[in-house]
Protein backbone atom coordinates (compact mmCIF):
# COMPACT_ATOMS: atom_id res chain seq x y z
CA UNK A 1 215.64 161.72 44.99
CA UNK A 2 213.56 163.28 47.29
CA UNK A 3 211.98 161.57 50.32
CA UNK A 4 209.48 163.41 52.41
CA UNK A 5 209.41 162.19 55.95
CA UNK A 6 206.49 163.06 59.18
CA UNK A 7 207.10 159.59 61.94
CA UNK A 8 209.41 157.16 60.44
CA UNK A 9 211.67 156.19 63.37
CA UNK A 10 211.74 152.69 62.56
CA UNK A 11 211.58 152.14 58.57
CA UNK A 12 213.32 155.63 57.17
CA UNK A 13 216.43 154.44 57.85
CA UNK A 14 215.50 151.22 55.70
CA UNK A 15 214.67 154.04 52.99
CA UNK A 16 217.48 156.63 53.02
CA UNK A 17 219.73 152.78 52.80
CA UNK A 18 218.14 152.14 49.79
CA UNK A 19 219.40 154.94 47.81
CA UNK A 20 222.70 155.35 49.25
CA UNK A 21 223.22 152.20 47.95
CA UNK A 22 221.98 152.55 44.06
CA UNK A 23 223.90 151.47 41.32
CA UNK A 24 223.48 154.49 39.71
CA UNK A 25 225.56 157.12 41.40
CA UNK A 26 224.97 160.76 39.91
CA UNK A 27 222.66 161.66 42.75
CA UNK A 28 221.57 163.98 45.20
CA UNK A 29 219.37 162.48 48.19
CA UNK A 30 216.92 165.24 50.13
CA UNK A 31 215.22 164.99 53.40
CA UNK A 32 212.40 167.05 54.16
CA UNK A 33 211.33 166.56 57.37
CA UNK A 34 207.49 167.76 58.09
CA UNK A 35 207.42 168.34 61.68
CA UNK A 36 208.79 165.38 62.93
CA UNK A 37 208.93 164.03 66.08
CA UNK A 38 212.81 164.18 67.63
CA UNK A 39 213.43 160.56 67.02
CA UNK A 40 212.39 161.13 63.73
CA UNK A 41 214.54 164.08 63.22
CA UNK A 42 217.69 161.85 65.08
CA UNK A 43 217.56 159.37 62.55
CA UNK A 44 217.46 161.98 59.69
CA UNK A 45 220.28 163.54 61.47
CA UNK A 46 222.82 160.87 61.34
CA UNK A 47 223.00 161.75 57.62
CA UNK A 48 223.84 165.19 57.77
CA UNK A 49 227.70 164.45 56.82
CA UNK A 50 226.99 162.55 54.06
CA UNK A 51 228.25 164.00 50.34
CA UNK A 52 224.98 163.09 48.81
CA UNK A 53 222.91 163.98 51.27
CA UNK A 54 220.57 167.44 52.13
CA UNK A 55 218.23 167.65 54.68
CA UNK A 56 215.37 170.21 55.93
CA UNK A 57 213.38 170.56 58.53
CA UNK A 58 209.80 172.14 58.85
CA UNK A 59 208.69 172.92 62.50
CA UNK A 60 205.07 172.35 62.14
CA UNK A 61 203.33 169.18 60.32
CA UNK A 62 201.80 170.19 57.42
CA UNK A 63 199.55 167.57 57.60
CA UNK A 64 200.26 165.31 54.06
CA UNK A 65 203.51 164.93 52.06
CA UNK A 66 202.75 168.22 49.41
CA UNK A 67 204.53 170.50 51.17
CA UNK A 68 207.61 168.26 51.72
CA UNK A 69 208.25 166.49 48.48
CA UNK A 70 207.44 170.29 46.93
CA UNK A 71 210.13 171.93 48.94
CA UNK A 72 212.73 168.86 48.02
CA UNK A 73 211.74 169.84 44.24
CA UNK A 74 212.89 173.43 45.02
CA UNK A 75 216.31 172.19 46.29
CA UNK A 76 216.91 169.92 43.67
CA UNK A 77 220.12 170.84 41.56
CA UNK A 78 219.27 168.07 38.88
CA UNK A 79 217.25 168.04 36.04
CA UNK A 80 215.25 164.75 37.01
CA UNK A 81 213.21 164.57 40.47
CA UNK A 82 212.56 161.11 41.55
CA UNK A 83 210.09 160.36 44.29
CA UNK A 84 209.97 157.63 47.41
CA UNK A 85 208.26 157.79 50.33
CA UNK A 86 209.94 157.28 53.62
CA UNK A 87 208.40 154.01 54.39
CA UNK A 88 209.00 152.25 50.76
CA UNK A 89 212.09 150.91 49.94
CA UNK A 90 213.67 151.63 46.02
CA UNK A 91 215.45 149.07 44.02
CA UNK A 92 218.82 148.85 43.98
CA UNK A 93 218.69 149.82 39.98
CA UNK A 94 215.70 152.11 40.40
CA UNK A 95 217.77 155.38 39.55
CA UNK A 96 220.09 153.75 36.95
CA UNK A 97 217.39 152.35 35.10
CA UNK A 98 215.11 155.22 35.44
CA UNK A 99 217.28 156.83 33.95
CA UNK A 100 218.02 154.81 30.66
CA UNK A 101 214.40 154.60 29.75
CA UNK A 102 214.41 158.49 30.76
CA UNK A 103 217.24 158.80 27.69
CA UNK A 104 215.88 155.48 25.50
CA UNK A 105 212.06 156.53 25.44
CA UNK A 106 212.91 160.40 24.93
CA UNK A 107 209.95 160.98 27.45
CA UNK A 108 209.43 163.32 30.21
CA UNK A 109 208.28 161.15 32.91
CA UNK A 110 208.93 157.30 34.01
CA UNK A 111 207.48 155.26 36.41
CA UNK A 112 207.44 151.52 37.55
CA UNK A 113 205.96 148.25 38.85
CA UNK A 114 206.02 147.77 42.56
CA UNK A 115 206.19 145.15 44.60
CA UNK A 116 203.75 144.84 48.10
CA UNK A 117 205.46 144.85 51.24
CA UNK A 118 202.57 143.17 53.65
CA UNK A 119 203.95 143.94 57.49
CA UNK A 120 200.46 143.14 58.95
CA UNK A 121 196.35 143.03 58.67
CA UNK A 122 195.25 145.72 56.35
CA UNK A 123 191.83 146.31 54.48
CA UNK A 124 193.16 146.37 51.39
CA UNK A 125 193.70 142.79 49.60
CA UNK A 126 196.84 142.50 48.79
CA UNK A 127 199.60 139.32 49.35
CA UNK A 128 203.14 140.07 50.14
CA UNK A 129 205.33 139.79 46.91
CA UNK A 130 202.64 141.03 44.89
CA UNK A 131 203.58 142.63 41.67
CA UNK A 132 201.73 146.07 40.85
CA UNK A 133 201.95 147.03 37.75
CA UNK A 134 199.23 149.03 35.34
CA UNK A 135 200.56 149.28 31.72
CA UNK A 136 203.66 150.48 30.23
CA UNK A 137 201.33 153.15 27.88
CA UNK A 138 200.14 155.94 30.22
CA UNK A 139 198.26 158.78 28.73
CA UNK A 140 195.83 161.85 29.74
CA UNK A 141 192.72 159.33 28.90
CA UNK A 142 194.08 156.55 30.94
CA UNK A 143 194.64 158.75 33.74
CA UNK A 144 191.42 160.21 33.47
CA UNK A 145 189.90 156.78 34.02
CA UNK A 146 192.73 155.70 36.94
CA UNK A 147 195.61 156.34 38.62
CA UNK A 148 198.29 154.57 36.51
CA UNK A 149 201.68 155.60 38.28
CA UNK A 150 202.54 154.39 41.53
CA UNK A 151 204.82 157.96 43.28
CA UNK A 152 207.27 155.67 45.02
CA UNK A 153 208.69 154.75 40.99
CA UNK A 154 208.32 157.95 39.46
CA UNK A 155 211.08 160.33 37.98
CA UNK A 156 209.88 163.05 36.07
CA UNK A 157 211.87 165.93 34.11
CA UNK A 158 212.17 169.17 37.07
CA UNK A 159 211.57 171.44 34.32
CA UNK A 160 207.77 170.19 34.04
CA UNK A 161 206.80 170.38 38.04
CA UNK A 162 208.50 174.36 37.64
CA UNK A 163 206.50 175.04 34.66
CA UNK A 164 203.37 173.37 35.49
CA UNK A 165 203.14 173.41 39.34
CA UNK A 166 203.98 170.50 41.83
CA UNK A 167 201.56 168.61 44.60
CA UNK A 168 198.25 170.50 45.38
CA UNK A 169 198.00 170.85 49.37
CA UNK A 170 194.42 170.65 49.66
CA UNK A 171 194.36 167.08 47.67
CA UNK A 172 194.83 165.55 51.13
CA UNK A 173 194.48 161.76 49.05
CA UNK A 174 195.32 160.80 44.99
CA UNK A 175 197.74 164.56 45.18
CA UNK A 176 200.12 162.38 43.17
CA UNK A 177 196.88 161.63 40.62
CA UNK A 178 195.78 165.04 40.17
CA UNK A 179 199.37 166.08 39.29
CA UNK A 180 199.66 163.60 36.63
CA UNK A 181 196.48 164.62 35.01
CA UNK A 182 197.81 167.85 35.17
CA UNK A 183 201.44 167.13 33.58
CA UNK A 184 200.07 165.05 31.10
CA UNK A 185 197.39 167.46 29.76
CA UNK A 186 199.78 169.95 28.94
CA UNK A 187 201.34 167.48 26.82
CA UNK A 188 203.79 165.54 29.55
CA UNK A 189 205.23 162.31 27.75
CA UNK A 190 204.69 159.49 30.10
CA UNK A 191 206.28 155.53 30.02
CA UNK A 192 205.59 152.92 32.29
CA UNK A 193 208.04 150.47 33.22
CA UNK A 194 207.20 146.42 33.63
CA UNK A 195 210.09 146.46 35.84
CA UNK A 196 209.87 146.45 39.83
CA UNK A 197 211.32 150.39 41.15
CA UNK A 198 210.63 149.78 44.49
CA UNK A 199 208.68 147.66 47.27
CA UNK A 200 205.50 148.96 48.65
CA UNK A 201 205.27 148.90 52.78
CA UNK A 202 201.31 147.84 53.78
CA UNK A 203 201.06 148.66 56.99
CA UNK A 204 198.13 150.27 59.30
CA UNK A 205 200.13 153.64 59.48
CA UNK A 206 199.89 153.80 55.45
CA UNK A 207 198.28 157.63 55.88
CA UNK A 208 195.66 156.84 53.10
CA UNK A 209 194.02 154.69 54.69
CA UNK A 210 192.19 157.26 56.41
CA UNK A 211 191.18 158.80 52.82
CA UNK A 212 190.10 155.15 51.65
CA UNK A 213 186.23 155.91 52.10
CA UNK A 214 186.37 159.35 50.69
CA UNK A 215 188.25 158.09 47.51
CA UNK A 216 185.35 159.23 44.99
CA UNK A 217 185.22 162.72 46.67
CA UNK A 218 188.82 162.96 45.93
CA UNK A 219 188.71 161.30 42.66
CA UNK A 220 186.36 164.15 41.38
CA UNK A 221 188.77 166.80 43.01
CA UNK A 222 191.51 165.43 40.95
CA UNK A 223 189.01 165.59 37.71
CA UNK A 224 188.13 169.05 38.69
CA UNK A 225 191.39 170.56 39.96
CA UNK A 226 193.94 169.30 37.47
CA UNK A 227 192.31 171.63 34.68
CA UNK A 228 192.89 174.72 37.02
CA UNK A 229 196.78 176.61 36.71
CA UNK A 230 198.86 176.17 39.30
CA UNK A 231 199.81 179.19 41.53
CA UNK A 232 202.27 178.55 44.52
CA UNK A 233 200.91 181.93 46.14
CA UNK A 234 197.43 180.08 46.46
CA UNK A 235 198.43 176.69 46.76
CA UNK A 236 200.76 177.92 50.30
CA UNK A 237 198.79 178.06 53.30
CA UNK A 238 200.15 180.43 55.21
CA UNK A 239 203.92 181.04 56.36
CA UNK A 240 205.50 178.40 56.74
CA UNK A 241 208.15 178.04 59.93
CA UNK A 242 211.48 176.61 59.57
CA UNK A 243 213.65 174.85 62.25
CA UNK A 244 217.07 176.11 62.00
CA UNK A 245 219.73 173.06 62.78
């Protein structure tokens, strides 16, 4: 599971609980810190000790999650990468029954329903205890028409992300959209689960909202960019510094 983290101080905590407590046990949990603040990286620290656990820190904000849930794919031992965001909370079963319909559906990718956190006033509409869910059949022409996959449910073979690249940088809104249309169009086998993976937080720091009004610009980027290959020596910007802890 990999959780990329920028100013969590008061929910990651809630997050990094929420795997170390899955059923399912045969895991690895890694922190990639993207320039965060010290109490941030204090939090992220009391883990350090724990068997499951791998952090790393980046000095400098990258400015989105890319950078940070693609570095957590590089560390990742397993052959499944699941995804949560530091202010979402995953299911107690999320990994376990990942998993099964991983193994039952013989398909390279599975995602979930999730369930809306509402912490406060937010433009979006949405109540809390809402159930998101799309449909359980997810292919290249649904995703071509919308973003069927919510990240924070996701678990996708590693082999894929190697093969066909991981989170564009310069998608700064609907990265996780344009790498679905990209996974899927070289023949990625996708299944969508009815069942809720995880609870997502609505809160005013959600970073897209900022990307909210520029949705269609990024919408075509996704249509546009997903067709292109993948080449980490583009997609870097520049060197990257590491904090050494």
């Amino acid at each position: 599971m990999v959780i990329p983290i920028y100013d969590r101080t008061g929910v990651v905590a809630e997050a990094i609980h929420s795997v170390l407590t899955q059923s399912f046990v045969n895991f690895e949990l890694l922190l990639v810190c993207d320039g965060s603040p010290p109490q941030t990286r204090a939090v992220v620290e009391q883990y350090r000790d724990h068997r499951q656990v791998r952090i790393h820190h980046f000095a400098q904000s990258s400015g989105n999650a890319c950078r940070a849930r693609n570095h957590g794919v590089m560390m990742a031992a397993g052959e499944f990468v699941a995804f949560l965001d530091s202010d979402d909370i995953a299911a107690e079963s999320r990994l376990e029954r990942s998993y099964y319909y991983l193994l039952r559906e013989g398909v390279d990718l599975v995602g979930g329903a999730i369930e809306y956190l509402v912490e406060d006033e937010s433009n979006r509409q949405f109540e809390n205890g809402q159930i998101g869910f799309t449909s359980e059949k997810v292919t290249y022409q649904h995703l071509l028409e919308q973003n069927m996959l919510s990240i924070c449910t996701v678990a996708v073979r590693r082999s894929w992300l190697l093969r066909y690249g991981q989170f564009r940088k310069k998608m700064r809104y609907r990265e996780d959209h344009e790498l679905w249309l990209r996974l899927a169009r070289n023949g990625c086998s996708i299944h969508n689960v009815p069942e809720v993976f995880a609870k997502y937080r609505i809160h005013q720091g959600n970073a897209e909202l900022g990307y909210l009004k520029d949705d269609d610009h990024w919408f075509k980027q996704a249509l546009t960019l997903h067709k292109m290959p993948y080449r980490p020596e583009i997609e870097a910007s520049g060197v990257e510094e590491e904090l050494s802890l």
